[in-house]
C-alpha atoms as a PDB file:
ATOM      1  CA  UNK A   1      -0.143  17.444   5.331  1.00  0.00           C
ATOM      2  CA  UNK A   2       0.237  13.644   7.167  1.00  0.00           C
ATOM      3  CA  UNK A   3      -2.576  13.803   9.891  1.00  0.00           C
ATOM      4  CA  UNK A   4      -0.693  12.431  12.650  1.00  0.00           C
ATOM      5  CA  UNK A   5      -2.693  11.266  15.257  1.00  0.00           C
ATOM      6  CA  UNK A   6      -0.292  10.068  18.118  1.00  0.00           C
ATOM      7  CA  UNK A   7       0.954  12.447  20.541  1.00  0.00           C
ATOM      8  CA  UNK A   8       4.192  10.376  21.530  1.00  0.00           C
ATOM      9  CA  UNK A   9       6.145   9.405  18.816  1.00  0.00           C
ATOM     10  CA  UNK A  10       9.258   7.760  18.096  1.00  0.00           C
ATOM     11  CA  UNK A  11      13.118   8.796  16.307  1.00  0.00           C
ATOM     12  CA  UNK A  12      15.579   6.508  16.446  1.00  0.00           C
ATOM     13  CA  UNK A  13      14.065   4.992  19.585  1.00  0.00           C
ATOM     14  CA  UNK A  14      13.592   7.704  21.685  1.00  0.00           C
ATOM     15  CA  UNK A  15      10.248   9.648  22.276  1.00  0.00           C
ATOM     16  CA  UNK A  16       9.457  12.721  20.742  1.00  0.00           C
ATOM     17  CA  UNK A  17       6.109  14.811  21.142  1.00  0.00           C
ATOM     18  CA  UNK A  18       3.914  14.881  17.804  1.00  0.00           C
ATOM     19  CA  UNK A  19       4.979  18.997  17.065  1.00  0.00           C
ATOM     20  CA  UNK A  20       9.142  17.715  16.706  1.00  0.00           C
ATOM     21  CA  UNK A  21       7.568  14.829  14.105  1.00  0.00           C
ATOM     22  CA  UNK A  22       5.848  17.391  12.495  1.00  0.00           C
ATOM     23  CA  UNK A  23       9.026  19.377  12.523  1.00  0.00           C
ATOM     24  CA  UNK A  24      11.210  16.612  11.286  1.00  0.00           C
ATOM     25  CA  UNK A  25       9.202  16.088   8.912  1.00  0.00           C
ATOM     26  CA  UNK A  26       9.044  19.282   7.043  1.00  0.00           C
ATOM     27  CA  UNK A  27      12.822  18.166   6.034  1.00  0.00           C
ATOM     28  CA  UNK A  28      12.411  18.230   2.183  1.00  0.00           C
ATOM     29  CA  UNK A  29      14.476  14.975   1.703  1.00  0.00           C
ATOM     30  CA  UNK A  30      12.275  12.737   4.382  1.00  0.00           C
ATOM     31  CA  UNK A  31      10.676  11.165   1.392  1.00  0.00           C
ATOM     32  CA  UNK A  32      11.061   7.847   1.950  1.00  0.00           C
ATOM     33  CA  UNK A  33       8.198   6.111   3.818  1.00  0.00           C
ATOM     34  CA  UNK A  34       6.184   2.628   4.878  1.00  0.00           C
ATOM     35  CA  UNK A  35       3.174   2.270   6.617  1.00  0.00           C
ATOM     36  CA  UNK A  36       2.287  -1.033   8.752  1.00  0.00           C
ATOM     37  CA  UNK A  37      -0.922  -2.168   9.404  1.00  0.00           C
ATOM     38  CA  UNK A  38      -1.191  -2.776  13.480  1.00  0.00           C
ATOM     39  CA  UNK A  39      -4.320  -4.952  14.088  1.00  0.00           C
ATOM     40  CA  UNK A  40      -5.080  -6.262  18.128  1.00  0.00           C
ATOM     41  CA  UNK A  41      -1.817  -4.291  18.901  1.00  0.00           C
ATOM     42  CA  UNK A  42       0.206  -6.195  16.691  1.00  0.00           C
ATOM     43  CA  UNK A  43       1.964  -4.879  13.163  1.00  0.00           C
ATOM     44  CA  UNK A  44       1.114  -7.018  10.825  1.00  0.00           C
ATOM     45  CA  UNK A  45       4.488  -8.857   8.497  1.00  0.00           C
ATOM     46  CA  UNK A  46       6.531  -5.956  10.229  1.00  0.00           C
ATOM     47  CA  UNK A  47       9.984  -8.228   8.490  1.00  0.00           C
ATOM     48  CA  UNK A  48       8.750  -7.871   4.875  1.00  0.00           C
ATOM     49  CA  UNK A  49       7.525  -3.992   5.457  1.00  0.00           C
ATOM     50  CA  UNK A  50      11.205  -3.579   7.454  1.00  0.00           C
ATOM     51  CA  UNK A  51      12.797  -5.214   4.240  1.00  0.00           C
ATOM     52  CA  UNK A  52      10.926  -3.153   1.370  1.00  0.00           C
ATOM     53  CA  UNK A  53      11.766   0.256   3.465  1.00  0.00           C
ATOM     54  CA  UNK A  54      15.645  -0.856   3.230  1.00  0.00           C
ATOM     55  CA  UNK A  55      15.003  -1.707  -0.417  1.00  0.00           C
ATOM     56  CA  UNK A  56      13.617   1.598  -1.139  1.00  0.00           C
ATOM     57  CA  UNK A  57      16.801   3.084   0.732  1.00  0.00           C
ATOM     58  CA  UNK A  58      19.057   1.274  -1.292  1.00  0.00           C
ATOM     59  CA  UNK A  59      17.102   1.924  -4.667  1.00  0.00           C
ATOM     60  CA  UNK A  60      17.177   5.868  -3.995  1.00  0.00           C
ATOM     61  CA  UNK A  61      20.360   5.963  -3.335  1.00  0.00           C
ATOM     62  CA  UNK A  62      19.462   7.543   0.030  1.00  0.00           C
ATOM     63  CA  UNK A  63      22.444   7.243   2.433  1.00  0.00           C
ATOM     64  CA  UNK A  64      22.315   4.799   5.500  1.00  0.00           C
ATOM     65  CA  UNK A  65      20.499   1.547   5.895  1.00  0.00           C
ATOM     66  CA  UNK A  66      17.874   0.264   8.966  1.00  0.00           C
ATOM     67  CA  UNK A  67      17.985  -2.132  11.439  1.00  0.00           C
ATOM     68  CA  UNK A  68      15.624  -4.965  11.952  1.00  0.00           C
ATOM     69  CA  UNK A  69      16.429  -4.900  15.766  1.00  0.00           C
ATOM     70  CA  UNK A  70      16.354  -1.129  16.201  1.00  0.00           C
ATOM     71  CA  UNK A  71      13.051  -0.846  14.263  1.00  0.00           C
ATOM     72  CA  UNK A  72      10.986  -3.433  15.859  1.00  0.00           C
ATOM     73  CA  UNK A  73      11.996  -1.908  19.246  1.00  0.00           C
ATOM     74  CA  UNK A  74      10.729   1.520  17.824  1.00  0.00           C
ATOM     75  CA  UNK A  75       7.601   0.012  16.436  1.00  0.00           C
ATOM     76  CA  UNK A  76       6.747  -1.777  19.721  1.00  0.00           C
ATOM     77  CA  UNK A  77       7.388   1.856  21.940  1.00  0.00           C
ATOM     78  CA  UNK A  78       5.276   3.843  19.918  1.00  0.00           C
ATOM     79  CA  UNK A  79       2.323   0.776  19.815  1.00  0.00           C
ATOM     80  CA  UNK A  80       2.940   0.922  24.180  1.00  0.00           C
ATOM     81  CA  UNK A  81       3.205   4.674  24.184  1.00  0.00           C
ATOM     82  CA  UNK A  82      -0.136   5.031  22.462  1.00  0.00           C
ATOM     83  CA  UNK A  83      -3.690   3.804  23.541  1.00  0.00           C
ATOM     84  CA  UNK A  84      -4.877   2.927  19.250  1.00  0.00           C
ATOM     85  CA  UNK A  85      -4.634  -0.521  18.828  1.00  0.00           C
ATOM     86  CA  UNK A  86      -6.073  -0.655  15.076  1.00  0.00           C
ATOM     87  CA  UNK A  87      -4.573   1.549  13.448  1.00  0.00           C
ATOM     88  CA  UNK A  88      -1.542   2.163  10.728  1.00  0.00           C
ATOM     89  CA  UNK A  89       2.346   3.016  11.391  1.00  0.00           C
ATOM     90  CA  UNK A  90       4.134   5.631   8.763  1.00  0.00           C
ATOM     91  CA  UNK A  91       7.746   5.025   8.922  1.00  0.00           C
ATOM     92  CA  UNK A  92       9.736   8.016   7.121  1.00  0.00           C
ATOM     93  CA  UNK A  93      13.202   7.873   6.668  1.00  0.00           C
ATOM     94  CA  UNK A  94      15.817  10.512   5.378  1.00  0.00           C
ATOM     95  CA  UNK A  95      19.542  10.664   5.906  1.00  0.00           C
ATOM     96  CA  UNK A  96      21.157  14.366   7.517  1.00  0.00           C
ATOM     97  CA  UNK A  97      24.234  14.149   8.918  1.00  0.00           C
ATOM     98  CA  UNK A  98      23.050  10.950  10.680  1.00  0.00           C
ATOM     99  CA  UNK A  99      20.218   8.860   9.657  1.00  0.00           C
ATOM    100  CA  UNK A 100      16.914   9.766  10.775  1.00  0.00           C
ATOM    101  CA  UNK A 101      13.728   7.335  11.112  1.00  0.00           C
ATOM    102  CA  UNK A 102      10.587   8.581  12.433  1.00  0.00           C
ATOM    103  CA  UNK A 103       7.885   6.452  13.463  1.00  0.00           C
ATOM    104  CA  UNK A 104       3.998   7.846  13.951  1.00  0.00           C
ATOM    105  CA  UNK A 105       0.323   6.879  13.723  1.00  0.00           C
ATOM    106  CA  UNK A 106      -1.390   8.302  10.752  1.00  0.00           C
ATOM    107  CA  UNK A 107      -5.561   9.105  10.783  1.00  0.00           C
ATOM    108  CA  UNK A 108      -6.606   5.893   8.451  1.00  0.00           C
ATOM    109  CA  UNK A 109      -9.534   4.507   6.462  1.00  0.00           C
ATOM    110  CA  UNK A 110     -10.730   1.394   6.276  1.00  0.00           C
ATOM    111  CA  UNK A 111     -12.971  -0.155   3.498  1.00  0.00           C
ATOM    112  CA  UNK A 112     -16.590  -0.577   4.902  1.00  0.00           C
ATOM    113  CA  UNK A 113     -18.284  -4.000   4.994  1.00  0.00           C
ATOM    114  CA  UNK A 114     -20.819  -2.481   2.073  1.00  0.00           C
ATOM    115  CA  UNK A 115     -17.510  -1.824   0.154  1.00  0.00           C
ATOM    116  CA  UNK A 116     -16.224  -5.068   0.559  1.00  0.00           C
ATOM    117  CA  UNK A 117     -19.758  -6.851  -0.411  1.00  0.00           C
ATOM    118  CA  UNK A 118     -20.570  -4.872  -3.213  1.00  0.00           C
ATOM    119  CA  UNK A 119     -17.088  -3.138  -4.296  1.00  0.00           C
ATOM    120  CA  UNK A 120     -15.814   0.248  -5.228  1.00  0.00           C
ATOM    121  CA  UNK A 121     -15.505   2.285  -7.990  1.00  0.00           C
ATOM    122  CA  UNK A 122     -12.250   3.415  -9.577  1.00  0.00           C
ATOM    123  CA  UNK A 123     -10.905   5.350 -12.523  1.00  0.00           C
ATOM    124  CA  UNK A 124      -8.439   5.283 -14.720  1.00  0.00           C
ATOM    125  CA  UNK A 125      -5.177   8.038 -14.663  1.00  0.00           C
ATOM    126  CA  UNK A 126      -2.698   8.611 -17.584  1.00  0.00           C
ATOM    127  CA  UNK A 127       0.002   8.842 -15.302  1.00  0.00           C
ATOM    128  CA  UNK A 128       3.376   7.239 -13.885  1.00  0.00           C
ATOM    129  CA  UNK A 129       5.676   6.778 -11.071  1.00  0.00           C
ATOM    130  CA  UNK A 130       8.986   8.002 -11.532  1.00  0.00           C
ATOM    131  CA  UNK A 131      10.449   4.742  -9.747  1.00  0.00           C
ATOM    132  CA  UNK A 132       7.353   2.665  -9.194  1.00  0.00           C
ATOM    133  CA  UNK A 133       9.537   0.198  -7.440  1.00  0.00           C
ATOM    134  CA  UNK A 134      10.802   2.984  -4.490  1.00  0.00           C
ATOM    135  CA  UNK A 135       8.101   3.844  -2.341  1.00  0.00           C
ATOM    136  CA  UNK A 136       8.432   7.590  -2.010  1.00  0.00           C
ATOM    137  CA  UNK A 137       6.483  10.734  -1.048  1.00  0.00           C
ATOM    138  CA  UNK A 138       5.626  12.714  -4.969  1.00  0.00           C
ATOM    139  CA  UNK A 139       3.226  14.918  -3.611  1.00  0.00           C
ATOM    140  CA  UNK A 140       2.610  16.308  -7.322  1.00  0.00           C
ATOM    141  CA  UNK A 141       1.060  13.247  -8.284  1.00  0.00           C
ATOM    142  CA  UNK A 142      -0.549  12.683  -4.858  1.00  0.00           C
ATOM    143  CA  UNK A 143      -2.274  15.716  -5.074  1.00  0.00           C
ATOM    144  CA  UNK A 144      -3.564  15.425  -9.106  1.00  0.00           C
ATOM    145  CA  UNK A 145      -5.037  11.540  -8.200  1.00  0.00           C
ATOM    146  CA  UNK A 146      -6.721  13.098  -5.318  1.00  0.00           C
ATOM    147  CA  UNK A 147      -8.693  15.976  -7.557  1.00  0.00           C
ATOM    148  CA  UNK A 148      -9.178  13.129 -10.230  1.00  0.00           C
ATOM    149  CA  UNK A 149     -10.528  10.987  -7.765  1.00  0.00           C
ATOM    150  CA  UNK A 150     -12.268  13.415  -6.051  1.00  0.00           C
ATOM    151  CA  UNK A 151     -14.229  14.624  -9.710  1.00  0.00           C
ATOM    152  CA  UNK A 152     -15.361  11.318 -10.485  1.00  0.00           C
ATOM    153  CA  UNK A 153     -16.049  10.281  -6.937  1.00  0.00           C
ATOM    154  CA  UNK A 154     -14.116   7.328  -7.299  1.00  0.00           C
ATOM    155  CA  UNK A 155     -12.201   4.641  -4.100  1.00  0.00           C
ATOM    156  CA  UNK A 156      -8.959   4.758  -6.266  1.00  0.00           C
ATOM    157  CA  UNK A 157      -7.152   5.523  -9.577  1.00  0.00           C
ATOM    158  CA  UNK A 158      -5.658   2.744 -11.853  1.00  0.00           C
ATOM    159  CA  UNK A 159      -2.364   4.602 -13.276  1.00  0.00           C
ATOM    160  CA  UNK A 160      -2.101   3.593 -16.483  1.00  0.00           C
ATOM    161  CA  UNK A 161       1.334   4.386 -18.457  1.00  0.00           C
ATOM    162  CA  UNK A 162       2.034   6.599 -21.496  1.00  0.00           C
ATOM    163  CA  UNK A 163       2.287   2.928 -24.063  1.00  0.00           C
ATOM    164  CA  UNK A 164      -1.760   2.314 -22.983  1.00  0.00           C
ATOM    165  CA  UNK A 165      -0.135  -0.454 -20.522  1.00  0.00           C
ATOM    166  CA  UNK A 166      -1.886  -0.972 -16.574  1.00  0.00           C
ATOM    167  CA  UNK A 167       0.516  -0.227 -13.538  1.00  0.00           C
ATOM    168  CA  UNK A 168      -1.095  -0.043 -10.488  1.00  0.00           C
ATOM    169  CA  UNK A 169      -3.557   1.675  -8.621  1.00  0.00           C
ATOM    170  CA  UNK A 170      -2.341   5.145  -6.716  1.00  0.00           C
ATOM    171  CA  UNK A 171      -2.415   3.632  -3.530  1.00  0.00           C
ATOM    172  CA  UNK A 172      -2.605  -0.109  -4.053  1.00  0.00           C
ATOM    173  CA  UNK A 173      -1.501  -2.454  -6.456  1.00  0.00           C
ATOM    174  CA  UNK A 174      -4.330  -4.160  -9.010  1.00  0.00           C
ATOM    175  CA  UNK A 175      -5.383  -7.659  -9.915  1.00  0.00           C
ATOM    176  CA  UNK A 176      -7.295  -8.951 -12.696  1.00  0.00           C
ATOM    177  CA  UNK A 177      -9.066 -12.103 -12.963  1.00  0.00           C
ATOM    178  CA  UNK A 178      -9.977 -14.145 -16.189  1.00  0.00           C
ATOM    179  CA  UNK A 179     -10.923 -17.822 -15.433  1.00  0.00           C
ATOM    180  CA  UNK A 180      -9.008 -19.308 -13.205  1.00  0.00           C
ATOM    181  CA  UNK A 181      -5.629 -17.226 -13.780  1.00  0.00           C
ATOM    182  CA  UNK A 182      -5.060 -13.864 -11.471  1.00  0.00           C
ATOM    183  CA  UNK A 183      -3.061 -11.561 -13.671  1.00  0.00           C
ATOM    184  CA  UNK A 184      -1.168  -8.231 -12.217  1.00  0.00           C
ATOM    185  CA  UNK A 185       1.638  -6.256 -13.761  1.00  0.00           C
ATOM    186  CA  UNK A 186       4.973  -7.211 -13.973  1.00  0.00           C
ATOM    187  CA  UNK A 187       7.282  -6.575 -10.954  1.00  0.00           C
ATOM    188  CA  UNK A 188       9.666  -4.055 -12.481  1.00  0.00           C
ATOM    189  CA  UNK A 189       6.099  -2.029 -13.741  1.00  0.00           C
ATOM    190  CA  UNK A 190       4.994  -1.598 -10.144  1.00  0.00           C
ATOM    191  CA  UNK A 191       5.986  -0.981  -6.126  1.00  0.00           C
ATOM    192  CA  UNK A 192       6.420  -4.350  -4.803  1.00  0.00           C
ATOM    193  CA  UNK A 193       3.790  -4.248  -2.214  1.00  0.00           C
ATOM    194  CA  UNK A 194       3.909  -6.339   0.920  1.00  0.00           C
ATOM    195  CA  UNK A 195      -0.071  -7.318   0.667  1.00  0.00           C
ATOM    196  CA  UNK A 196       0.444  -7.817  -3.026  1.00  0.00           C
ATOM    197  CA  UNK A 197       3.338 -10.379  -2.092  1.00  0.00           C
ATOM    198  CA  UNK A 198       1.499 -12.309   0.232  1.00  0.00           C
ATOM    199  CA  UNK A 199      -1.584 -12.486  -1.891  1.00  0.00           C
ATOM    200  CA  UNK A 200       0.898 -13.584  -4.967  1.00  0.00           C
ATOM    201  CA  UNK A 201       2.265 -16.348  -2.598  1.00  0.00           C
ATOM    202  CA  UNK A 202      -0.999 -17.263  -0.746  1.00  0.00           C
ATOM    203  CA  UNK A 203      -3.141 -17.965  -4.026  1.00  0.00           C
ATOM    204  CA  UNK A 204      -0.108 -19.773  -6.004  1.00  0.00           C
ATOM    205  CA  UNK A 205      -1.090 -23.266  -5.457  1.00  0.00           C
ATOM    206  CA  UNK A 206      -4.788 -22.566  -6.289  1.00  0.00           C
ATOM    207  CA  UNK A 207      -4.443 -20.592  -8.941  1.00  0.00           C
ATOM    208  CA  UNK A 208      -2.626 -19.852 -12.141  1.00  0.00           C
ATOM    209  CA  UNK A 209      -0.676 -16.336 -11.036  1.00  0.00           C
ATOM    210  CA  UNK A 210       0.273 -14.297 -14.493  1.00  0.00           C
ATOM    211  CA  UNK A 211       2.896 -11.224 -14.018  1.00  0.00           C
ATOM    212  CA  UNK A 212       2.867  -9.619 -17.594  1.00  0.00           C
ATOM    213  CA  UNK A 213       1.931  -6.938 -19.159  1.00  0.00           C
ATOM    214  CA  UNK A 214      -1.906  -5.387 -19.315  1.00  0.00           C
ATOM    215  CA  UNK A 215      -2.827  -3.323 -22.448  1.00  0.00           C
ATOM    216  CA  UNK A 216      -5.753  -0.567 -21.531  1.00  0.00           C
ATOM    217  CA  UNK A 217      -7.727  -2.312 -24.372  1.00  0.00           C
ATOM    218  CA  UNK A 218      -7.757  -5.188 -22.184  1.00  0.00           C
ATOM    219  CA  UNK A 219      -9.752  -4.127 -19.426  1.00  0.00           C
ATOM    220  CA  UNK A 220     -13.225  -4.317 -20.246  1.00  0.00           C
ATOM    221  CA  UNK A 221     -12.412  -8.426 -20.930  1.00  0.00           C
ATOM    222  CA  UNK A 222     -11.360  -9.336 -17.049  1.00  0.00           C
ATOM    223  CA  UNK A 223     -14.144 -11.450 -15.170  1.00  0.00           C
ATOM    224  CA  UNK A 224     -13.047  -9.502 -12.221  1.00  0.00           C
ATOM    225  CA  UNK A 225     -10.172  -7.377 -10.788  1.00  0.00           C
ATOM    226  CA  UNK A 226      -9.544  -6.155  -7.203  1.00  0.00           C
ATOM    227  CA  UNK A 227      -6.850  -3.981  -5.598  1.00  0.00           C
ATOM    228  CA  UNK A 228      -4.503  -4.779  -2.224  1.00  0.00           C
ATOM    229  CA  UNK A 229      -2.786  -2.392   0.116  1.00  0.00           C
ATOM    230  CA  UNK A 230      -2.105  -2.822   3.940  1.00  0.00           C
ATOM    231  CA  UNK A 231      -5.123  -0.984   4.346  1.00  0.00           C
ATOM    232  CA  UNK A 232      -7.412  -2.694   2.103  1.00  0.00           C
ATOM    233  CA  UNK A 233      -6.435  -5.974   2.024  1.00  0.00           C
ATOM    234  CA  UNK A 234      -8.295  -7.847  -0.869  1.00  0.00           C
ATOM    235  CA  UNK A 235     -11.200  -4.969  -2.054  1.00  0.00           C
ATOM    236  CA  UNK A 236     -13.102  -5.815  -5.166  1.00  0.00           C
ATOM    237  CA  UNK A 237     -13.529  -3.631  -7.918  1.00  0.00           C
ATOM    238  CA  UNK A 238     -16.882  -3.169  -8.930  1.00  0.00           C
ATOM    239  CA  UNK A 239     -16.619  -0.547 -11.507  1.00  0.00           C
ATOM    240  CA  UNK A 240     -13.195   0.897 -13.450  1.00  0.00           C
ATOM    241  CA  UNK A 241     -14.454   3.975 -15.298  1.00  0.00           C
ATOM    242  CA  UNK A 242     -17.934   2.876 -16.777  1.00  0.00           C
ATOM    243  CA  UNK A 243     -16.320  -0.970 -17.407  1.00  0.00           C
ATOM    244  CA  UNK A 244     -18.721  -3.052 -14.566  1.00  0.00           C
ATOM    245  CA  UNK A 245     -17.098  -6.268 -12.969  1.00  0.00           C
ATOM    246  CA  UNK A 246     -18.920  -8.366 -10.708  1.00  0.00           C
ATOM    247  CA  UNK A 247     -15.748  -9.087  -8.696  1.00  0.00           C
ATOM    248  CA  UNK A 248     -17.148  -9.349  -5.114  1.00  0.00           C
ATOM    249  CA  UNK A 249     -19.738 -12.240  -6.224  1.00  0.00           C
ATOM    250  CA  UNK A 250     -16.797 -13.479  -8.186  1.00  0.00           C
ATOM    251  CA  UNK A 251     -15.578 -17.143  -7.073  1.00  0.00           C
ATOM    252  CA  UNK A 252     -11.986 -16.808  -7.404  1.00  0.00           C
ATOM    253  CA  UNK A 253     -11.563 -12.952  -5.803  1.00  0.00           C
ATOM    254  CA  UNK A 254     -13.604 -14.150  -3.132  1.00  0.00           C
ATOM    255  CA  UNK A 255     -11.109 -17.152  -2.508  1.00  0.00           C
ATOM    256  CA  UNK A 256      -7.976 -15.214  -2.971  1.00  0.00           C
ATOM    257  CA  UNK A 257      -9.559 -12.956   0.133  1.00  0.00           C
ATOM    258  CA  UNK A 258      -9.811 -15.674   2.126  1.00  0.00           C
ATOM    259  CA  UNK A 259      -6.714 -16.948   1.613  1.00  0.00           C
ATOM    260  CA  UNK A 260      -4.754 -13.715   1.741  1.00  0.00           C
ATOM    261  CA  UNK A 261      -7.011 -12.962   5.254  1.00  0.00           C
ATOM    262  CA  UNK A 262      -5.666 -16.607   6.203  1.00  0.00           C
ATOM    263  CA  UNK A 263      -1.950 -15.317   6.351  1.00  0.00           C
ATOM    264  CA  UNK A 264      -3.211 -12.103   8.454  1.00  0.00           C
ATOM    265  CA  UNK A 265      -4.997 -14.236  10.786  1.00  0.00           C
ATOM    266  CA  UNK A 266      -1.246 -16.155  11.614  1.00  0.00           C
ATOM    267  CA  UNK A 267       0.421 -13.059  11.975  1.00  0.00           C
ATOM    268  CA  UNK A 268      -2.125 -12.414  14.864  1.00  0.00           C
END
């Protein structure tokens, strides 16, 4: 169950009391979500998140599209209805009759500063998306990472496909470093995330940026690797099953986090 933490929420502009979201969102088709990072009161790239949602719309063949003016409007009245000011937006969208978008602050997590100095341990998952590209509620798979990730006490799971190839993390996407080159999977392989996109496009002129594919028997040869998500921004990996990186002393993961932290500092 979403742990929704705002008791005024928002449907197609209008305010609705947390028990209708709740309601709403029992619907069994209101699979199609986003979640915005709001930092000082402000939602951070709120265009590119607005612009993915659509894309996952389109790619599901879910009825119905979004508009940029109606869902800034609705992302500003919940942010002025509600007293968090750092804190992450779920947007879920589903089409009945009419289109239906519900906007809501979710309970969330952020990394630690020990987790950030020293990084975090993940593991490795045989497992994969059925669209990796739409960003979509499988609570199947949500709830077998969590009990793998919950056994091995690890931060996150790396998914890794049924050819032995890297995807993405369950909950981020992943980054590996080897000299000076930053290698991640190749679009089609993964959900375009937003952090992922601005990370790609803030460390392109310092750094060689490889999409391709990443064979399992790869892993252990990386100098480094780190994950990205609107919640973790650029967190290093410091151990992926018992392979041991030393990404967060690591010269170019700790410059891509600048840079990427660079682009959240303008959206402020």
């Amino acid at each position: 169950m979403i742990n929704i933490v705002s008791d005024k929420n928002v449907i197609n502009d209008k305010i609705i009391s947390k028990e209708e979201t709740e309601l709403y969102l029992n619907e069994e088709s209101a699979k199609i979500y986003e979640v915005i990072r709001v930092i000082e009161g402000k939602p951070i790239f709120l265009k590119e998140h607005f612009d993915r949602m659509n894309e996952s719309i389109r790619l599901s063949q879910t009825k119905g599209n979004l508009n940029y003016n109606e869902f800034k409007s609705s992302i500003e009245l919940l942010i002025k209805e509600n007293s968090f000011k750092n804190i992450n937006i779920r947007v879920s969208y589903y089409f009945k009759d009419q289109p239906v978008t519900l906007f809501y602050l979710i309970k969330s997590y952020y990394p630690s500063k020990e987790e950030f100095e020293q990084g975090i341990h993940t593991v490795t998952v045989k497992m994969e998306r059925t669209n990796p590209n739409i960003k979509s509620y499988q609570k199947d798979l949500k709830d077998n990472v969590a009990r793998i990730m919950e056994e091995n006490n690890a931060f996150e799971a790396i998914l890794i496909n049924h050819d032995h190839t890297v995807s993405e993390g369950s909950r981020s996407n992943v980054f590996f470093v080897k000299d000076n080159k930053v290698i991640t999977s190749p679009d089609e392989l993964v959900l375009l995330g937003v952090t992922r996109s601005k990370v790609i496009s803030a460390c392109q002129e310092t750094f060689v940026v490889e999409k391709r594919i990443i064979n399992f028997s790869e892993l252990k040869d990386f100098d480094g690797a780190f994950i990205t998500g609107t919640s973790n921004d650029v967190l290093p990996i410091k151990t992926m099953d018992d392979i041991v990186y030393n990404s967060s002393q690591n010269k170019v993961v700790k410059r891509v986090s600048e840079l990427y932290l660079g682009e959240v500092g303008k959206e402020i």
